[in-house]
C-alpha atoms as a PDB file:
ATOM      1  CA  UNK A   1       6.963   8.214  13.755  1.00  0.00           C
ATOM      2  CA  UNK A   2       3.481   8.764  12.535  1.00  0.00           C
ATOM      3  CA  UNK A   3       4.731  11.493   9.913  1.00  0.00           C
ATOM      4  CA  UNK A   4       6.729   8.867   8.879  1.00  0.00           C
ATOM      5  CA  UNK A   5       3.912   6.091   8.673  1.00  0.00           C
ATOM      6  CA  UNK A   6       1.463   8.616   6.557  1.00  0.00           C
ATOM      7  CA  UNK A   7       4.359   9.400   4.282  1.00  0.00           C
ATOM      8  CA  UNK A   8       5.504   6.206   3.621  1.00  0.00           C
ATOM      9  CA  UNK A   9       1.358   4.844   2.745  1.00  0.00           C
ATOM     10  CA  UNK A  10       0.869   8.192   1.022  1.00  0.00           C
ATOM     11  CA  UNK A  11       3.931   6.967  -1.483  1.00  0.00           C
ATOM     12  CA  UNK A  12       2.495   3.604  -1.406  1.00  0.00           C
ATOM     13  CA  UNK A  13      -1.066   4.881  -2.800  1.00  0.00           C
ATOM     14  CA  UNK A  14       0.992   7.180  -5.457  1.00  0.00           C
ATOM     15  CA  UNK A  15       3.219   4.815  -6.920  1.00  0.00           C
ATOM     16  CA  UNK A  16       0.904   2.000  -7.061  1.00  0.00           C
ATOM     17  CA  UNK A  17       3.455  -0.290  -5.876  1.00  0.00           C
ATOM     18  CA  UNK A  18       0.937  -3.143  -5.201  1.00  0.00           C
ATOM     19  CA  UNK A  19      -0.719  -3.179  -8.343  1.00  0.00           C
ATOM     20  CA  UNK A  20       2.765  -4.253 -10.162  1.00  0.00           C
ATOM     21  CA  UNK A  21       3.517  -7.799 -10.388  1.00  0.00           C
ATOM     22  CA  UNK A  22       6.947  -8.949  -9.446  1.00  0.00           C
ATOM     23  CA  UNK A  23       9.115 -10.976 -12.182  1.00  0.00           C
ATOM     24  CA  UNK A  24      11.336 -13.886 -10.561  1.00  0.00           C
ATOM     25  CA  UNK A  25      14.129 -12.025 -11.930  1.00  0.00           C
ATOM     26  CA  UNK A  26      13.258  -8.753  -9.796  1.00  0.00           C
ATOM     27  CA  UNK A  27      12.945 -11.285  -7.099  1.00  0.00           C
ATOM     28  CA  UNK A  28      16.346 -12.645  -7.476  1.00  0.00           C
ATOM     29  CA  UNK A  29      17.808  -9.227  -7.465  1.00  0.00           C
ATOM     30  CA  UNK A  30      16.351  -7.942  -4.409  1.00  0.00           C
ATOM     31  CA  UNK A  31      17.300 -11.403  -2.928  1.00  0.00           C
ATOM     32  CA  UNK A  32      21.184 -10.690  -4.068  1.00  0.00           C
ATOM     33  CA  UNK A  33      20.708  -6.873  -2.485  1.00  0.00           C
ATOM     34  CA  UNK A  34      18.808  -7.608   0.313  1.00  0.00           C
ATOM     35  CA  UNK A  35      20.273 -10.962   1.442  1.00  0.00           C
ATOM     36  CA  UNK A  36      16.312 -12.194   1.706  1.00  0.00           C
ATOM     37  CA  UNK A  37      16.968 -15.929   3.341  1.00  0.00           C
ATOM     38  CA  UNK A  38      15.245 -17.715   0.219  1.00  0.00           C
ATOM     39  CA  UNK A  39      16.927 -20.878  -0.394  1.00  0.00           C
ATOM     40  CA  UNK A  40      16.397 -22.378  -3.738  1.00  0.00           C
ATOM     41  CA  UNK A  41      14.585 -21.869  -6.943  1.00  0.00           C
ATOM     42  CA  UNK A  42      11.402 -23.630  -5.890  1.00  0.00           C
ATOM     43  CA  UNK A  43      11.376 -21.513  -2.575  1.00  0.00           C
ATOM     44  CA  UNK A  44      11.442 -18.518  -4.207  1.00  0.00           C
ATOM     45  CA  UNK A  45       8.974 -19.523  -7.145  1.00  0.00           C
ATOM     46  CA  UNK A  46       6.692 -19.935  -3.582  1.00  0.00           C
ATOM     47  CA  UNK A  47       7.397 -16.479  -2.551  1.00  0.00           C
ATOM     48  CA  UNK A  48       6.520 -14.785  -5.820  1.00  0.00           C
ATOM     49  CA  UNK A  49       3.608 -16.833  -6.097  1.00  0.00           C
ATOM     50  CA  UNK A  50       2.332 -15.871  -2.197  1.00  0.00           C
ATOM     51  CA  UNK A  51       3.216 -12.317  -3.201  1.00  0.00           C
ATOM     52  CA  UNK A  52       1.276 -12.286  -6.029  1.00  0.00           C
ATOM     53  CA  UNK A  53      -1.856 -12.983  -4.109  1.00  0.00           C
ATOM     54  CA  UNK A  54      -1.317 -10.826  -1.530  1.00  0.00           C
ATOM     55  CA  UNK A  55      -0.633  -8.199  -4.550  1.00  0.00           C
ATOM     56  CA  UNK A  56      -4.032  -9.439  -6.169  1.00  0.00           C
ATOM     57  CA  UNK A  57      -6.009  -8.994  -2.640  1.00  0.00           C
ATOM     58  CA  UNK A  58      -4.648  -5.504  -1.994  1.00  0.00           C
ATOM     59  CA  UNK A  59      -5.865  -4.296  -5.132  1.00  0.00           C
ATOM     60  CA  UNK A  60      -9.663  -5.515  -4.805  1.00  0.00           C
ATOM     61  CA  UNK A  61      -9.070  -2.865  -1.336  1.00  0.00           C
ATOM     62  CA  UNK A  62     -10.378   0.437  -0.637  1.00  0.00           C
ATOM     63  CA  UNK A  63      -6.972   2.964   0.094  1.00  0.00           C
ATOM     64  CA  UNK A  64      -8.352   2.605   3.611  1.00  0.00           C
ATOM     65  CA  UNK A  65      -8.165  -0.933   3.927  1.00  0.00           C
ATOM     66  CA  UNK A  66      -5.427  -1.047   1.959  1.00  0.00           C
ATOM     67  CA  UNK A  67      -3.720   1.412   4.583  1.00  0.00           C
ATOM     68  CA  UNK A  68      -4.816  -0.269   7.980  1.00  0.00           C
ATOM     69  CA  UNK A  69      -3.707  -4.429   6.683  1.00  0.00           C
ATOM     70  CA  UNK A  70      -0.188  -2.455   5.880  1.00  0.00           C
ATOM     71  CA  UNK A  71       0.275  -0.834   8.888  1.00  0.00           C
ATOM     72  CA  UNK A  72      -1.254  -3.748  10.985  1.00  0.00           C
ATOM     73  CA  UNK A  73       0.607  -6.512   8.935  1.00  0.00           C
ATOM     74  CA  UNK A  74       3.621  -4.830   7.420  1.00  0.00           C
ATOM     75  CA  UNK A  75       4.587  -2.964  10.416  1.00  0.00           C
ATOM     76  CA  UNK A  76       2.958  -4.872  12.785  1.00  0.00           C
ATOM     77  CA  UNK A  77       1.447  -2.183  14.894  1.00  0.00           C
ATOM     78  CA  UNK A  78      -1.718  -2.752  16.893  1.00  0.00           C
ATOM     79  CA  UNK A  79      -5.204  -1.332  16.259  1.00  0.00           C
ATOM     80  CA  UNK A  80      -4.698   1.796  18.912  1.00  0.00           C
ATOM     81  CA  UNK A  81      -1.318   2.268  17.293  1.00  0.00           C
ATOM     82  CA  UNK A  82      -2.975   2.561  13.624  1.00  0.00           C
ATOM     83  CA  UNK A  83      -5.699   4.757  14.866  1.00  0.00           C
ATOM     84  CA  UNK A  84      -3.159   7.618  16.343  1.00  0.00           C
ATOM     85  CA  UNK A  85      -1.029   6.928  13.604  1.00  0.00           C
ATOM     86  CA  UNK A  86      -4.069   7.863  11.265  1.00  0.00           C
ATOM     87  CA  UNK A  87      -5.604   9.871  13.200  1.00  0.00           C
ATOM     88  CA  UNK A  88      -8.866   7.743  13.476  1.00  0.00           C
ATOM     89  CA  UNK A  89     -10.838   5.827  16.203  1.00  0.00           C
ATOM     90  CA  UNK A  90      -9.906   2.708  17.387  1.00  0.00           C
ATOM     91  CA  UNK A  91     -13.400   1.780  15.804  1.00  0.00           C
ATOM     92  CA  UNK A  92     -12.605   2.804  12.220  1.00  0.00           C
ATOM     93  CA  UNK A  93      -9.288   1.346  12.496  1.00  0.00           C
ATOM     94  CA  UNK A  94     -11.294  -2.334  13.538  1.00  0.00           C
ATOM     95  CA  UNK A  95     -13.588  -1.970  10.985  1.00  0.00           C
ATOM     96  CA  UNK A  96     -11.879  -1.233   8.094  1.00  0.00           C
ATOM     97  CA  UNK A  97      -9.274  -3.828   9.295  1.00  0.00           C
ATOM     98  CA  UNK A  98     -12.386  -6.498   9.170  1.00  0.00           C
ATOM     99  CA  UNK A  99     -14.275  -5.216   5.957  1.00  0.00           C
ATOM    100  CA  UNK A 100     -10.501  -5.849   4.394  1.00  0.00           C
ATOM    101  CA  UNK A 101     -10.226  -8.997   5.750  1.00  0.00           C
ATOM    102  CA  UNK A 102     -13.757  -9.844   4.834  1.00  0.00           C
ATOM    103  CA  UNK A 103     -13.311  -8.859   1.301  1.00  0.00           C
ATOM    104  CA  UNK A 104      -9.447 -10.646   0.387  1.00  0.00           C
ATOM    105  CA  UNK A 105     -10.849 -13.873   1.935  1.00  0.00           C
ATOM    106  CA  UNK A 106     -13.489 -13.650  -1.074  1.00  0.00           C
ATOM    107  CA  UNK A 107     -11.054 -13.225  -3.473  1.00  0.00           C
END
């Protein structure tokens, strides 16, 4: 599992995938793929807009930061769960957890 959690943030950090926008069209599609339970054209005009911030936050991040608020908020893993998945101390993990949260709150 943790092979699979550094691979997956590795490809994250290469492709740059939160540094694109999203279109509402590219929204709709993955919507129509994914079966995503967003009802309506304002709803999902919400979404984009929420991901779009989110997107904006995660870019002012460090690769760190960026790499504990995904695995502590996207997979929803604890803080002793990030630090054996990355190999750190619980410490780091805390710390770069609240510098990230510290810095997207000023953006």
């Amino acid at each position: 599992m943790r092979i699979l959690y550094r691979h997956a943030l590795d490809e994250i950090e290469r492709q740059g995938i939160y540094q694109h926008p999203i279109s509402l069209e590219a929204v709709s599609e993955l919507k129509d793929q994914n079966g995503y339970d967003v009802t309506g054209e304002r709803d999902l005009q919400v979404w984009v807009v929420e991901r779009e911030l989110v997107r904006k936050a995660l870019v002012q991040l460090a690769a760190d930061q960026r790499r504990v608020v995904a695995l502590r908020y996207g997979a929803d893993l604890t803080e002793v769960d990030i630090a054996q998945v990355l190999g750190w101390p619980v410490g780091t993990v805390k710390s770069r957890l609240n510098r990230a949260r510290d810095r997207s709150g000023s953006c």
